[in-house]
Protein backbone atom coordinates (compact mmCIF):
# COMPACT_ATOMS: atom_id res chain seq x y z
CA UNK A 1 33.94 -74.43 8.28
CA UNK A 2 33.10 -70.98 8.80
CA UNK A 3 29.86 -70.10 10.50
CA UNK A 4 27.98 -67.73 8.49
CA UNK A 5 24.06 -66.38 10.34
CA UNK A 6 22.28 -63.64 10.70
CA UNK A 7 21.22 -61.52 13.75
CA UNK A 8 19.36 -58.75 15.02
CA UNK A 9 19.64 -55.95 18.58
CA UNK A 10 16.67 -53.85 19.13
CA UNK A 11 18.72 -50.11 19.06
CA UNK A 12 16.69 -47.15 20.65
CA UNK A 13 13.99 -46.83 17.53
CA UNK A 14 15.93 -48.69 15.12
CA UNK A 15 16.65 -53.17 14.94
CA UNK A 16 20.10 -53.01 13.56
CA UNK A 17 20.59 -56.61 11.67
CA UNK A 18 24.48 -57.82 11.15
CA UNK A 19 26.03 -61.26 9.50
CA UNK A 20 28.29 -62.93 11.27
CA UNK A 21 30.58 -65.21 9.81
CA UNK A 22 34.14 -66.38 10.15
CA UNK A 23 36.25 -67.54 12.90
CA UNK A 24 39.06 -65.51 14.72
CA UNK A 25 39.58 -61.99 15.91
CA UNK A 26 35.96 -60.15 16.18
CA UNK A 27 36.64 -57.23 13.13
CA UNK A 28 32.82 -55.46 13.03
CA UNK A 29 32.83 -54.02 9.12
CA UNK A 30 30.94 -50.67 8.36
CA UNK A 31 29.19 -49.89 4.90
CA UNK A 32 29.42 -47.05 3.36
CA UNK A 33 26.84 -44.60 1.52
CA UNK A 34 23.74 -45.76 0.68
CA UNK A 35 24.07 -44.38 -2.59
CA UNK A 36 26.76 -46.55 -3.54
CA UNK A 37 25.35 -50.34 -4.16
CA UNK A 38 22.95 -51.41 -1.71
CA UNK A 39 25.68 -50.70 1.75
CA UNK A 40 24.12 -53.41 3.69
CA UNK A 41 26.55 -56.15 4.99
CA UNK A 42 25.88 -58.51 2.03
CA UNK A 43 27.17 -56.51 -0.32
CA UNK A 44 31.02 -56.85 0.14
CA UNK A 45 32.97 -58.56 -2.54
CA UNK A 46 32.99 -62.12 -2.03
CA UNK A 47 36.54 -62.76 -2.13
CA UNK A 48 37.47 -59.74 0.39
CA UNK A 49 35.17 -61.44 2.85
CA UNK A 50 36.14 -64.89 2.16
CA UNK A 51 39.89 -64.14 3.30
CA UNK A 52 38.99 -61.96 6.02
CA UNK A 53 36.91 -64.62 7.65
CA UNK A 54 39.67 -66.79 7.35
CA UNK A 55 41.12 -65.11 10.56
CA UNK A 56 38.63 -62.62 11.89
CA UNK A 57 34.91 -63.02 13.14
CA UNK A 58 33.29 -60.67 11.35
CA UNK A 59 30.17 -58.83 12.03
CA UNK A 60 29.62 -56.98 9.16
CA UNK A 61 26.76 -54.35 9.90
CA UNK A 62 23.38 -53.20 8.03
CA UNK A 63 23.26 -49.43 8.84
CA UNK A 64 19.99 -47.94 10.57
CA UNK A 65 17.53 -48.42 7.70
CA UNK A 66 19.37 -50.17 4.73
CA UNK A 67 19.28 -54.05 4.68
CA UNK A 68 17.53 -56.08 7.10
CA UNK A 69 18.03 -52.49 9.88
CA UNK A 70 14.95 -50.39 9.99
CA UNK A 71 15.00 -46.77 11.74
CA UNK A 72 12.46 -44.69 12.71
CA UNK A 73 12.39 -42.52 10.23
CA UNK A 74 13.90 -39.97 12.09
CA UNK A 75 16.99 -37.26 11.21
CA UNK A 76 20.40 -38.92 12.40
CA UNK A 77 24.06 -37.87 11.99
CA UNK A 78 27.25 -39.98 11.67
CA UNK A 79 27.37 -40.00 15.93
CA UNK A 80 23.78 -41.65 16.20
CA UNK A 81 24.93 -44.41 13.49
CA UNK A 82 28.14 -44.48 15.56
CA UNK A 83 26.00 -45.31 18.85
CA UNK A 84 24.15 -48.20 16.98
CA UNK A 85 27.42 -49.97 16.31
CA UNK A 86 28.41 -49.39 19.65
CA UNK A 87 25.39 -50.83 21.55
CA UNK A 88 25.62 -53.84 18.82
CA UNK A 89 29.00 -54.50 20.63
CA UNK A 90 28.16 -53.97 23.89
CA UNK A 91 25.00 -56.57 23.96
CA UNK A 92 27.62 -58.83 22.02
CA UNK A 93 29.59 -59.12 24.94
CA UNK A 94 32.73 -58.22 23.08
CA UNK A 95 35.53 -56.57 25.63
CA UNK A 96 38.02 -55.46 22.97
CA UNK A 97 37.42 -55.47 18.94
CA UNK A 98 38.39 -54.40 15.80
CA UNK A 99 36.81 -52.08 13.49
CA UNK A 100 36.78 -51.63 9.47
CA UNK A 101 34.84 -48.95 7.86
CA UNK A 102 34.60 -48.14 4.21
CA UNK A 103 33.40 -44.75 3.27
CA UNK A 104 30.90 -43.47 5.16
CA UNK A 105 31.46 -46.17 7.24
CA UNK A 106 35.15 -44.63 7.97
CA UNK A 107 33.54 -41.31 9.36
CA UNK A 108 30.98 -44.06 11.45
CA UNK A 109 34.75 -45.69 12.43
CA UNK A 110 36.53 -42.92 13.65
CA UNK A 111 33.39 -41.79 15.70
CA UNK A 112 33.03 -44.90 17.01
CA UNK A 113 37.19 -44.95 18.31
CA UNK A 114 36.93 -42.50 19.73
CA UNK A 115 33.61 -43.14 22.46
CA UNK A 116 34.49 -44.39 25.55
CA UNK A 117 35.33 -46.77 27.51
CA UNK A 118 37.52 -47.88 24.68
CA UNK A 119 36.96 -50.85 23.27
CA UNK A 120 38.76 -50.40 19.86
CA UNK A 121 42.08 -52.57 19.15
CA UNK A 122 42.66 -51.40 15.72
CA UNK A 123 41.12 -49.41 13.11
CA UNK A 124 41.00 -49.73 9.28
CA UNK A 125 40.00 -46.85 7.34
CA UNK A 126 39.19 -47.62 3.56
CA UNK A 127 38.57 -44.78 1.12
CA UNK A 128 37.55 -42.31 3.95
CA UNK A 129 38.16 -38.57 5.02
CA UNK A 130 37.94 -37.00 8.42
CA UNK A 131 35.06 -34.36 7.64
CA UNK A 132 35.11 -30.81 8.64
CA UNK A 133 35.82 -27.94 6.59
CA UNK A 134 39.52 -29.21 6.38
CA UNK A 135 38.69 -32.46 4.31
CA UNK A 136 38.99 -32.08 0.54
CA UNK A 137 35.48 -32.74 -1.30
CA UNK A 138 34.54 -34.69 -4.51
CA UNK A 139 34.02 -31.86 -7.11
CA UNK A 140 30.06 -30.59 -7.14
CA UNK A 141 29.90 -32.62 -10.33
CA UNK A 142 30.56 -35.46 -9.09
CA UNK A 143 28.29 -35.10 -5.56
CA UNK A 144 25.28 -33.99 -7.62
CA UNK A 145 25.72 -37.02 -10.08
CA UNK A 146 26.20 -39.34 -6.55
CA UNK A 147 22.95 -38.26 -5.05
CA UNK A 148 20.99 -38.39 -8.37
CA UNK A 149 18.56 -40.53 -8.04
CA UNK A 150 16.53 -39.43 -11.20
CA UNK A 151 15.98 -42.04 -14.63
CA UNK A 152 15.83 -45.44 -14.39
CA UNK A 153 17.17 -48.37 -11.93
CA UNK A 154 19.46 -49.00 -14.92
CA UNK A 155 20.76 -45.90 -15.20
CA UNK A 156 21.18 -44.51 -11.96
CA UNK A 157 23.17 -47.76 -11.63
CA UNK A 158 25.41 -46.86 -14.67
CA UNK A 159 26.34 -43.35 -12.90
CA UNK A 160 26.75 -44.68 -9.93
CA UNK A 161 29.62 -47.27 -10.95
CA UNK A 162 31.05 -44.52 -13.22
CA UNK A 163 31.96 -42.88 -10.33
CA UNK A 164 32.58 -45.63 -8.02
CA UNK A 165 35.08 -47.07 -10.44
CA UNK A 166 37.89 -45.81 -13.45
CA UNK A 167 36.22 -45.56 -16.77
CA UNK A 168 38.39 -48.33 -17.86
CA UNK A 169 36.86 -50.59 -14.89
CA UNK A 170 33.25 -49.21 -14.48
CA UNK A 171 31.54 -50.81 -17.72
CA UNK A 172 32.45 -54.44 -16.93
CA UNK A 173 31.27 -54.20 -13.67
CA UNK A 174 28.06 -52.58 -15.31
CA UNK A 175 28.22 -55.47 -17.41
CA UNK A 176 28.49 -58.20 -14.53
CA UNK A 177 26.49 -56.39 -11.58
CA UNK A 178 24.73 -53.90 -13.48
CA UNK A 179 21.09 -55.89 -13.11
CA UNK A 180 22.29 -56.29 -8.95
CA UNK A 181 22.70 -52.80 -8.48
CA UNK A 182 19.67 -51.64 -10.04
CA UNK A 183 17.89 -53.78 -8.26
CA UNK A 184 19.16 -52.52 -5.08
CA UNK A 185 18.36 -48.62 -6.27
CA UNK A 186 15.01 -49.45 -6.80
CA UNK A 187 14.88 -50.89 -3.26
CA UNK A 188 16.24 -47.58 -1.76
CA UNK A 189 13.81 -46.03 0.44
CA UNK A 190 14.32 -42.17 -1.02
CA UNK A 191 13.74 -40.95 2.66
CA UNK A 192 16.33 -43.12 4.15
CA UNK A 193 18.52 -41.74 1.47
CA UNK A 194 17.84 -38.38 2.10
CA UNK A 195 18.61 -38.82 5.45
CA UNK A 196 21.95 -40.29 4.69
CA UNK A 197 22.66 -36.96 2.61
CA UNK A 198 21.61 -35.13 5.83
CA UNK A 199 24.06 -36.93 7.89
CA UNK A 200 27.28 -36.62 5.08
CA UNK A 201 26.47 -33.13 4.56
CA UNK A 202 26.85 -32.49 8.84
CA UNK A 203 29.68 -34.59 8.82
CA UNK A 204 31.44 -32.40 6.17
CA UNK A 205 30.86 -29.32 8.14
CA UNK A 206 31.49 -30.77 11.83
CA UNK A 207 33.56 -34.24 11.16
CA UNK A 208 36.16 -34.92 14.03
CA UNK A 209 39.56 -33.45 11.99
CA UNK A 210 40.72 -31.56 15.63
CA UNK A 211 40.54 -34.82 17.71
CA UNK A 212 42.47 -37.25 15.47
CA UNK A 213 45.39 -37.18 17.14
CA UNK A 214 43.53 -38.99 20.25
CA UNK A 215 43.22 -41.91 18.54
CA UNK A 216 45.75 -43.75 20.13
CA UNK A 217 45.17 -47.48 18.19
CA UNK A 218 47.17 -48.71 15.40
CA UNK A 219 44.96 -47.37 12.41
CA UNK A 220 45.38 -48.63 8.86
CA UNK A 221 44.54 -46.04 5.88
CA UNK A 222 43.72 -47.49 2.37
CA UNK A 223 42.70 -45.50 -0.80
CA UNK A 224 42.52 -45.92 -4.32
CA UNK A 225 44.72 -43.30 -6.01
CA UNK A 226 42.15 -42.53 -8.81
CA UNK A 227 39.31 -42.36 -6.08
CA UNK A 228 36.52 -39.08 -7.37
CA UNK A 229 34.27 -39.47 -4.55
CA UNK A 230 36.73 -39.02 -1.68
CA UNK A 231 39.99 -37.81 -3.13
CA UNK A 232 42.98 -39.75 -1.88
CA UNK A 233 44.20 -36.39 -0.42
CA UNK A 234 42.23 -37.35 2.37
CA UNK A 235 44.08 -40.51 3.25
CA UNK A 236 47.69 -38.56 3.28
CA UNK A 237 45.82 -35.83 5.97
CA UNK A 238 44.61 -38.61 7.97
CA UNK A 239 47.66 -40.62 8.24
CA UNK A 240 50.33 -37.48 8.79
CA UNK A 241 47.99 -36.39 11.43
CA UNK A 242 47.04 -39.91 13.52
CA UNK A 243 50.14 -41.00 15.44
CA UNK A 244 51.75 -43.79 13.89
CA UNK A 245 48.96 -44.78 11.13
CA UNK A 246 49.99 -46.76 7.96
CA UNK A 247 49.29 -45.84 4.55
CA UNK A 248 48.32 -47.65 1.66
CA UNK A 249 47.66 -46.40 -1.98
CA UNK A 250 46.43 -48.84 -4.53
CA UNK A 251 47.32 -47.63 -7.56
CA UNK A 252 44.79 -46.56 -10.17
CA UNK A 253 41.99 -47.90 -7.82
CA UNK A 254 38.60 -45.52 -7.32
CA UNK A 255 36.70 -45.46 -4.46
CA UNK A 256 35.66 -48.98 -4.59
CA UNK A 257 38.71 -50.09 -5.05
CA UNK A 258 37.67 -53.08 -2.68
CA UNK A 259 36.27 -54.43 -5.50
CA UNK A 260 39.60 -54.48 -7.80
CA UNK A 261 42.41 -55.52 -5.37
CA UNK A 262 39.52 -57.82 -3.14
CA UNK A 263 42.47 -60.09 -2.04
CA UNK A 264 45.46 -58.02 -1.70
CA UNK A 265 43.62 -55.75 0.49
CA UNK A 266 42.53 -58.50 2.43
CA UNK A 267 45.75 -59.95 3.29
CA UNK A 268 46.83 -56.81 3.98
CA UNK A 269 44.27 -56.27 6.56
CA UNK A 270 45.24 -59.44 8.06
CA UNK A 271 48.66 -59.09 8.33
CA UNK A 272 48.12 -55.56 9.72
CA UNK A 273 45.50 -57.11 12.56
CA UNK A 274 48.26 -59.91 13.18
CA UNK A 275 50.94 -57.51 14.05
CA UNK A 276 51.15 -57.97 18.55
C-alpha cells in the first residue's frame, strides 16, 4: 500500500508543508491560484491522485501561506515561490525529479526548470501560460469576477466554479463541493490572497516567454479547450515554442479540467513520465 504522510522544511521565513504519498518516480505537484478552491496539496481530485501514485512518489506542495505553509507575510513573486519548491527538493535529497504544475503552479514550474543545477527530468504543464506581455489574458470580466472576494462563502464559491468550469459542468460541482469550497474561501487569509494577485499580476508583465526555448526536458502541455481563465491559446504558444513539447487538448474542458477527465489525464501523465 501506498504511503500517504505529511511533512514540513523550514524555508527562509516561510515552513512549506507537502503530502507525500505513492510509490515510484518522485513527481513534486504545484497548486495553482489561491483563488481557485483552497490550492493546498489536499485539494486534488481524488482519482487524479490515486492513479498518479500508482507509479510516482508524489510530493504534492502547500504554497507559502495556503494549507499547512505559513509565510511571513511578506511581498513574493512567482521566483520566490519557485525557490521554496526548490529548497523542498534539495533537503529531500532528491538528485533528479519530476515536476507538475497546474495554473499558477505552471508559471512556479517553468521557473523552477529552468534554476540551476538542473534537477528537472520532465515537466507537465496543466492549464498554464508563459506570462509576459506575449501571453493571452482571461478577459477583465472574468479576472475581476476571479479575484472577487466580496458576498458570501457561498457565493464567492458559486463564481468561482462558474469560471473554473463550463456552465453545463459548474452547477453540479456547486452542488457536490459547493459547502467544501466555501469553506475553504472563508479560510483564505485576504492578505495572502492579495499577495498572490501581486505575484500573477508581475508574472503577467515579466513571465519567462524569451527563455522557453532553454528548457531542454521533455515537457507535457495540457489544456481544456473551453478554459476562460487561461485561454488555451496559451498552450499552442508554449508548445510551438519549447523544443519538442507535446500537446494535449481536452475537449470542452475549462480550466479545471483536472476535475472532468481526473483519469485520462492521469494515465496520460504516466505514460508520458514512462517514456526512457
Amino acid at each position: 500500500m501506498a504511503h500517504d504522510s505529511f511533512e514540513e522544511v523550514q524555508v527562509g521565513g516561510a515552513q512549506i508543508a507537502y503530502r507525500r504519498i505513492g510509490n515510484g518516480r518522485p513527481l513534486v505537484v504545484l497548486n495553482g491560484f489561491a483563488a481557485g478552491f483552497a490550492a493546498t496539496g489536499a485539494d486534488w481530485d481524488p482519482s487524479f491522485i490515486d492513479r498518479l501514485a500508482s507509479s510516482n512518489e508524489l510530493m504534492l506542495l502547500d504554497n507559502r501561506g495556503i494549507g499547512r505553509s505559513t509565510d511571513d507575510g511578506q511581498p513574493f513573486d512567482i521566483s520566490k515561490i519557485a525557490d521554496d519548491a526548490a529548497c523542498v527538493i534539495g533537503m529531500l535529497g532528491i538528485e533528479r525529479i519530476n515536476v507538475l504544475g497546474w495554473s499558477m503552479g505552471g508559471f512556479i514550474a517553468q521557473t523552477l526548470a529552468l534554476q540551476p543545477p538542473g534537477r528537472i527530468t520532465k515537466l507537465i504543464l496543466l492549464s498554464t501560460d508563459f506570462g509576459g506581455a506575449d501571453a493571452d489574458l482571461a478577459s477583465a470580466k472574468v479576472w475581476s469576477q476571479l479575484i472577487d472576494m466580496s458576498g458570501t462563502p457561498h457565493e464567492q464559491a458559486r463564481r468561482l466554479l462558474s469560471l473554473l468550469f463550463p456552465s453545463d459542468v459548474a452547477e453540479s460541482i456547486y452542488r457536490e463541493f459547493g459547502d467544501i469550497v466555501a469553506a475553504a474561501r472563508a479560510r483564505l487569509p485576504p492578505g495572502l490572497f492579495n499577495r498572490q494577485v501581486a505575484a500573477m499580476d508581475a508574472w503577467h508583465r515579466t513571465g519567462i516567454g524569451n527563455r522557453l526555448r532553454e528548457i531542454k526536458v521533455p515537457v507535457l502541455i495540457a489544456t481544456g479547450t473551453g478554459d476562460i481563465v487561461i485561454p488555451p491559446s496559451n498552450a499552442l504558444r508554449l508548445v510551438n515554442t519549447i523544443p519538442g513539447a507535446w500537446l494535449a487538448q481536452f475537449n470542452g474542458g475549462g480550466h479545471a479540467f483536472v476535475a472532468q477527465y481526473p483519469r485520462p489525464l492521469a494515465d496520460l501523465i504516466n505514460s508520458f513520465l514512462e517514456l526512457a
